[in-house]
Structure formats: C-alpha cells, structure tokens
N, C-alpha and C. Protein backbone atom coordinates (compact mmCIF):
# COMPACT_ATOMS: atom_id res chain seq x y z
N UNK A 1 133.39 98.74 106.44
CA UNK A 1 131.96 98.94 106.44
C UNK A 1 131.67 100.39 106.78
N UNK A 2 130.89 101.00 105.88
CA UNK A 2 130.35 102.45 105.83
C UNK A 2 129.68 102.33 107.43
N UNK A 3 129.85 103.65 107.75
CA UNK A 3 128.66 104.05 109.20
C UNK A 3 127.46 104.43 108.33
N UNK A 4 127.66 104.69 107.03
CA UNK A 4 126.22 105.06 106.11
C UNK A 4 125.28 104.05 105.89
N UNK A 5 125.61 102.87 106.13
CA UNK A 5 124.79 101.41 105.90
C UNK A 5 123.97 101.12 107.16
N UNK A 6 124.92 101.47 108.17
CA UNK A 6 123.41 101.26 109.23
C UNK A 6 122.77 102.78 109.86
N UNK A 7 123.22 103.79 109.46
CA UNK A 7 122.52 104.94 109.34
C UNK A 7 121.18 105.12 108.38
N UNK A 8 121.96 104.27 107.20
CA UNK A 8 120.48 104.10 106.36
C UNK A 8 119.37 103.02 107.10
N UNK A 9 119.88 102.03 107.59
CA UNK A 9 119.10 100.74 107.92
C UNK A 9 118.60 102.10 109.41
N UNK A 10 118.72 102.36 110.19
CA UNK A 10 118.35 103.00 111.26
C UNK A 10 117.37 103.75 110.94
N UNK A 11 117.55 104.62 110.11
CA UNK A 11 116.49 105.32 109.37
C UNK A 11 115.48 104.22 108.85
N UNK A 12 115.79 103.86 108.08
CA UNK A 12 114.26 102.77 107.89
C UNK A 12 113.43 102.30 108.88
N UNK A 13 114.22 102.08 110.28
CA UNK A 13 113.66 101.58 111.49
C UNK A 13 112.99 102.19 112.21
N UNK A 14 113.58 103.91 112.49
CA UNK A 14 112.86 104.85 113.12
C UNK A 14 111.51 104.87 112.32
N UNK A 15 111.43 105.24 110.92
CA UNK A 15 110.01 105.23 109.91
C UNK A 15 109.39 104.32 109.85
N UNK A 16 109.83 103.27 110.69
CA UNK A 16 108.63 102.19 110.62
C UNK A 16 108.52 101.88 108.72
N UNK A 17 109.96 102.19 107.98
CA UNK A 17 109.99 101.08 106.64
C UNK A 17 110.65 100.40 106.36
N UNK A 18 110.22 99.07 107.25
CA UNK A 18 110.50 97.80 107.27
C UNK A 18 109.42 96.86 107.36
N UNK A 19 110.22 95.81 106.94
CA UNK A 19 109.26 94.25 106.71
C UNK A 19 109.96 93.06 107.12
N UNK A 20 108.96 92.35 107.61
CA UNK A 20 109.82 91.14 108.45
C UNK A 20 108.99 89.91 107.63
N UNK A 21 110.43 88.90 107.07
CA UNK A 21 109.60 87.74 106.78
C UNK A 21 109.11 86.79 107.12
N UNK A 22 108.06 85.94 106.69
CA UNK A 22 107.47 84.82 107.51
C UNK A 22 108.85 84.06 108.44
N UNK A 23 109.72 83.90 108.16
CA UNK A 23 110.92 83.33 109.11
C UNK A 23 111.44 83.94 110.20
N UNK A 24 111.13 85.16 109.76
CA UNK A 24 112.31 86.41 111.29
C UNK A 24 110.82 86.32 112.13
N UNK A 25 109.91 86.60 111.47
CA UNK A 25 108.96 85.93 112.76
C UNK A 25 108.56 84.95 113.37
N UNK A 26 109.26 83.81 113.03
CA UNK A 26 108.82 82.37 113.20
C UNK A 26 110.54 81.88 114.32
N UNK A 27 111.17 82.62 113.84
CA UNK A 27 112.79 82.76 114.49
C UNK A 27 112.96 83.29 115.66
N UNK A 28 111.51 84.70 115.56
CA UNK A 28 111.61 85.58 116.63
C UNK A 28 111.03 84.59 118.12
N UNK A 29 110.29 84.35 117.52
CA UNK A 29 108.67 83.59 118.58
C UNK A 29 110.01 82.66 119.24
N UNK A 30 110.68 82.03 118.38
CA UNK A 30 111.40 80.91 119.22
C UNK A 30 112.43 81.22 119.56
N UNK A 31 112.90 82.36 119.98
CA UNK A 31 114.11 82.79 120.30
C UNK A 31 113.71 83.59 121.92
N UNK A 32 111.95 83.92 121.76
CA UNK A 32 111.46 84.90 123.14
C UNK A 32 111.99 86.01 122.87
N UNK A 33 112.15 86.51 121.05
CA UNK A 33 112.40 88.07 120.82
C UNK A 33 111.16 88.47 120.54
N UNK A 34 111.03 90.23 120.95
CA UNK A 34 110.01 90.83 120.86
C UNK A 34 110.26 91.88 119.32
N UNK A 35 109.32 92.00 118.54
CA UNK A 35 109.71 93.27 117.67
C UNK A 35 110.50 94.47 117.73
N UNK A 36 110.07 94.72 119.57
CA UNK A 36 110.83 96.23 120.28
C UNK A 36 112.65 95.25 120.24
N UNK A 37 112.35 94.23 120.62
CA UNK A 37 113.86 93.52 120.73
C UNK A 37 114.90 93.60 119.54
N UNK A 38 114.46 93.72 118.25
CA UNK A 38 114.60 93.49 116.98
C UNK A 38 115.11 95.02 116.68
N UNK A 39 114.38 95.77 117.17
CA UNK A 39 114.25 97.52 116.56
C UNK A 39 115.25 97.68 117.77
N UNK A 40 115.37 97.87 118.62
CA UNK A 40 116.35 97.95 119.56
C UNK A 40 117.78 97.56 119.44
N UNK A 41 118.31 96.24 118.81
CA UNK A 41 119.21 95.49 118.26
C UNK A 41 119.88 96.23 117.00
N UNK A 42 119.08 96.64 116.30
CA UNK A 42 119.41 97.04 115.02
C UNK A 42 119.73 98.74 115.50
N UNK A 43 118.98 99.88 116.64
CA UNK A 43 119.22 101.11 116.47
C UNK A 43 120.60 101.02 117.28
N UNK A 44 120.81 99.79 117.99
CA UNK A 44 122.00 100.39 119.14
C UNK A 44 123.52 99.17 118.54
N UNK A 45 122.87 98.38 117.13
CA UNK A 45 124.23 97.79 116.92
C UNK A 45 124.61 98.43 116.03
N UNK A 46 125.63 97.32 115.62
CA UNK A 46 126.67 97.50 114.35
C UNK A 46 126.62 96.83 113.34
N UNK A 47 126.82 96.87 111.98
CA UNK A 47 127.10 96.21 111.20
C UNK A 47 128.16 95.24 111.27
N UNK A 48 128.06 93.62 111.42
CA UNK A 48 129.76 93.25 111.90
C UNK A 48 130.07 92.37 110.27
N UNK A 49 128.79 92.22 109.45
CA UNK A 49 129.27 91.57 108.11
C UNK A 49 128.35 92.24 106.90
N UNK A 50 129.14 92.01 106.07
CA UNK A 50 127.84 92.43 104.60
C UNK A 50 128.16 91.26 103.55
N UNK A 51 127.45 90.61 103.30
CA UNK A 51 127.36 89.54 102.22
C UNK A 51 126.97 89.96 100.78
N UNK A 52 127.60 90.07 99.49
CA UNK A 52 127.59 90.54 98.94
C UNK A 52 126.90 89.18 97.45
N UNK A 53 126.61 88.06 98.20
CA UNK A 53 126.32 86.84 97.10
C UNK A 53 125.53 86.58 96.56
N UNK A 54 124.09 87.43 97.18
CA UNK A 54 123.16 87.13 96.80
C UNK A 54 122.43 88.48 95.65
N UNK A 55 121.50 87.79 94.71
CA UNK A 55 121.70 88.89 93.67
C UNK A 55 120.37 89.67 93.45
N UNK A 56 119.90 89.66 94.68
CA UNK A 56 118.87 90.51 95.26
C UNK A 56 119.44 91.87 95.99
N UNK A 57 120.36 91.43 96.43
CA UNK A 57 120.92 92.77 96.92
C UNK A 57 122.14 92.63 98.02
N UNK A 58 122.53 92.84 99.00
CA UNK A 58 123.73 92.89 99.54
C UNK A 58 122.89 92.57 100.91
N UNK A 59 123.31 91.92 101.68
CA UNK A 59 122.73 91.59 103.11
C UNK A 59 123.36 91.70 104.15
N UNK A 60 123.25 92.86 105.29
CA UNK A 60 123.78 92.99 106.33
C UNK A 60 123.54 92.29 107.36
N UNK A 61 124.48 92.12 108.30
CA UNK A 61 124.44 90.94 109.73
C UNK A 61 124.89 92.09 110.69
N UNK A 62 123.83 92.37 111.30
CA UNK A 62 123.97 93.44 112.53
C UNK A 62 123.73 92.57 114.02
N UNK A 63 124.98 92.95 114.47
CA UNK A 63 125.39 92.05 115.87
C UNK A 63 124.41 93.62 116.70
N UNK A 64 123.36 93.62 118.21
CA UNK A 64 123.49 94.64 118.67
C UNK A 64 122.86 93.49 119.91
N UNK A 65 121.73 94.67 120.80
CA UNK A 65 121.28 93.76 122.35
C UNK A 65 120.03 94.35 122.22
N UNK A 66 118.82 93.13 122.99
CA UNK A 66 117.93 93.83 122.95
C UNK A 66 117.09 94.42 123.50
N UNK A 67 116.25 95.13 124.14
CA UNK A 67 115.97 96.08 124.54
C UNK A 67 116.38 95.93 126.19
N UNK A 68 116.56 94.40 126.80
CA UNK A 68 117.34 94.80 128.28
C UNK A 68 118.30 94.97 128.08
N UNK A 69 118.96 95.19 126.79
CA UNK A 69 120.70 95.79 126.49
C UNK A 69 121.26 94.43 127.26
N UNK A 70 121.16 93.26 127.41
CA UNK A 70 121.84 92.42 128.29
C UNK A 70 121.84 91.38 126.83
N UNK A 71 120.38 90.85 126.28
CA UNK A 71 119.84 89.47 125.43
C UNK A 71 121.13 90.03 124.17
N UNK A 72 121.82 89.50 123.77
CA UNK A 72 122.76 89.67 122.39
C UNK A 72 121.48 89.40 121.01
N UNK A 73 121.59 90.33 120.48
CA UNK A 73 120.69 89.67 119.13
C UNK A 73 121.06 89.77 118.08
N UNK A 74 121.01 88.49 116.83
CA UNK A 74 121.84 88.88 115.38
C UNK A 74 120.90 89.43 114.68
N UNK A 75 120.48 90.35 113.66
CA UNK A 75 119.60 90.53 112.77
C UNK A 75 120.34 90.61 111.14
N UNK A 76 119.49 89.53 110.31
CA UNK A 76 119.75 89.66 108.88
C UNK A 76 119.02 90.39 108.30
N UNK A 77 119.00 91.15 107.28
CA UNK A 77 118.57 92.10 106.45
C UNK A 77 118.91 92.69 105.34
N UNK A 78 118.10 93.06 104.24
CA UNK A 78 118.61 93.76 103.24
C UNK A 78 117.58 94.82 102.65
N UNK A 79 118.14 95.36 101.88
CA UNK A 79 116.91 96.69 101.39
C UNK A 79 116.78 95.90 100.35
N UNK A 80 114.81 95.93 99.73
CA UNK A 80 114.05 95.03 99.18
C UNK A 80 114.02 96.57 97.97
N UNK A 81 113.44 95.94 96.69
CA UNK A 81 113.50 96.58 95.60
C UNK A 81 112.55 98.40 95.86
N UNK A 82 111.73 97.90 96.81
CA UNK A 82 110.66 98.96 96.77
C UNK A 82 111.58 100.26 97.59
N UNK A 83 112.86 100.00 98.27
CA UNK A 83 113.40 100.90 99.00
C UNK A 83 113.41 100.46 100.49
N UNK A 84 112.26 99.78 101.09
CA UNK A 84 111.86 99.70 102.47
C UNK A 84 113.19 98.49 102.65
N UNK A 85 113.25 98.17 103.94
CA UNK A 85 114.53 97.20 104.90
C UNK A 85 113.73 96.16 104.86
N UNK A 86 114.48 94.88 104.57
CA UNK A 86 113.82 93.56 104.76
C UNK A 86 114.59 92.91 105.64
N UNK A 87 113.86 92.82 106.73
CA UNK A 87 114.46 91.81 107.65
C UNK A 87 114.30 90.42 107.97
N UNK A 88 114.87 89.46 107.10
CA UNK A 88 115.42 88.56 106.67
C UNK A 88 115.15 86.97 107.79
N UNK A 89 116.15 87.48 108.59
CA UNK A 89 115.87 86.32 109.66
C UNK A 89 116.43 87.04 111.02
N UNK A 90 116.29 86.57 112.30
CA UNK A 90 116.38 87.29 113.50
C UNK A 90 116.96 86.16 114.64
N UNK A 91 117.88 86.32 115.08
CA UNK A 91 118.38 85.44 116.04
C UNK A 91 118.83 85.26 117.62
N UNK A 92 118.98 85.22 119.03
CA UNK A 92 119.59 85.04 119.76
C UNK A 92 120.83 84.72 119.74
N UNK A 93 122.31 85.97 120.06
CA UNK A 93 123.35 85.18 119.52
C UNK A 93 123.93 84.77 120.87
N UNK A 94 124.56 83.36 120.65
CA UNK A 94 125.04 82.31 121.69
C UNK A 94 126.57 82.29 121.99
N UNK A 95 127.33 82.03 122.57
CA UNK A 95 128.52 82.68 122.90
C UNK A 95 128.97 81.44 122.10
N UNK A 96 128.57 80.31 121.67
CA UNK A 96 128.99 79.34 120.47
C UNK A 96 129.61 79.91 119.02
N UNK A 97 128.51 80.96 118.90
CA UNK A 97 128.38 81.33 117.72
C UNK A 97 129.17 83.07 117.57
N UNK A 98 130.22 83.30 118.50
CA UNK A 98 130.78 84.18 119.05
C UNK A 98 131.83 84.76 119.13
C-alpha cells in the first residue's frame, strides 16, 4: 500500500472534500463517534486494506484512534467520481474484530 493513498485521502480531509453517507452517519451516532473522531482517525491512521471489487472505485479501510487517541476507529472510504473522498461507513473497532 502506497503512503500516496492516504496522503491523498488526508488531503481531502484537511479541505474539508469529503462526504459522509446516510450510513457512516447513522454508524457514527451509534458507535458515540464524533465527525472530529472520524477526521482524526483518518489524519493519524493507516491504510491497513484496499478492496479492489467494487466497480465504483477501489475502497480503503483505514484502521487509526479518535481524537482521545485511546477510542480505535475503522473508517471505509473511497474517492467518488467528482474527485471529493466518500466516506462510506464508520466504525468502533473491537478487539473481536482485531
């Protein structure tokens, strides 16, 4: 995995060009993530997968923490046709799932 993939996704985040779908906010609410939690997760993680199946575009799974650097958070995402980051779905990750 390129360091250029979440350098690009980082950049989208600092510019505020991103979009969250009706689910990463409906995921967020029930997880007790905040947006800052989400933007935080994504500037201080990593890319740990890229899914390449879907034929919209390639979808990254960024493992990072969120803004108490303590909460683990997963974020799904992909860059949407217009250029801007689509963030997909948003999770609490559980040491289950680990």
């Amino acid at each position: 995995m390129s360091n250029n993939d979440i350098d690009r996704i980082r950049q989208k985040i600092r510019l505020q060009q991103y979009d969250m779908s009706a689910h990463a906010m409906e995921e967020m609410a029930e997880d007790y993530l905040t947006i800052i939690d989400v933007e935080t997760a994504i500037l201080n993680g990593r890319v740990v997968r890229i899914e390449k199946d879907d034929p919209r575009g390639s979808k990254y799974i960024i493992a990072g923490t969120a803004v108490n650097l303590q909460t683990p958070v997963g974020v799904v995402g992909r860059f949407a046709t217009s250029g801007r980051y689509l963030i997909i779905t948003v999770y609490e990750i559980t040491k289950l799932e680990g």
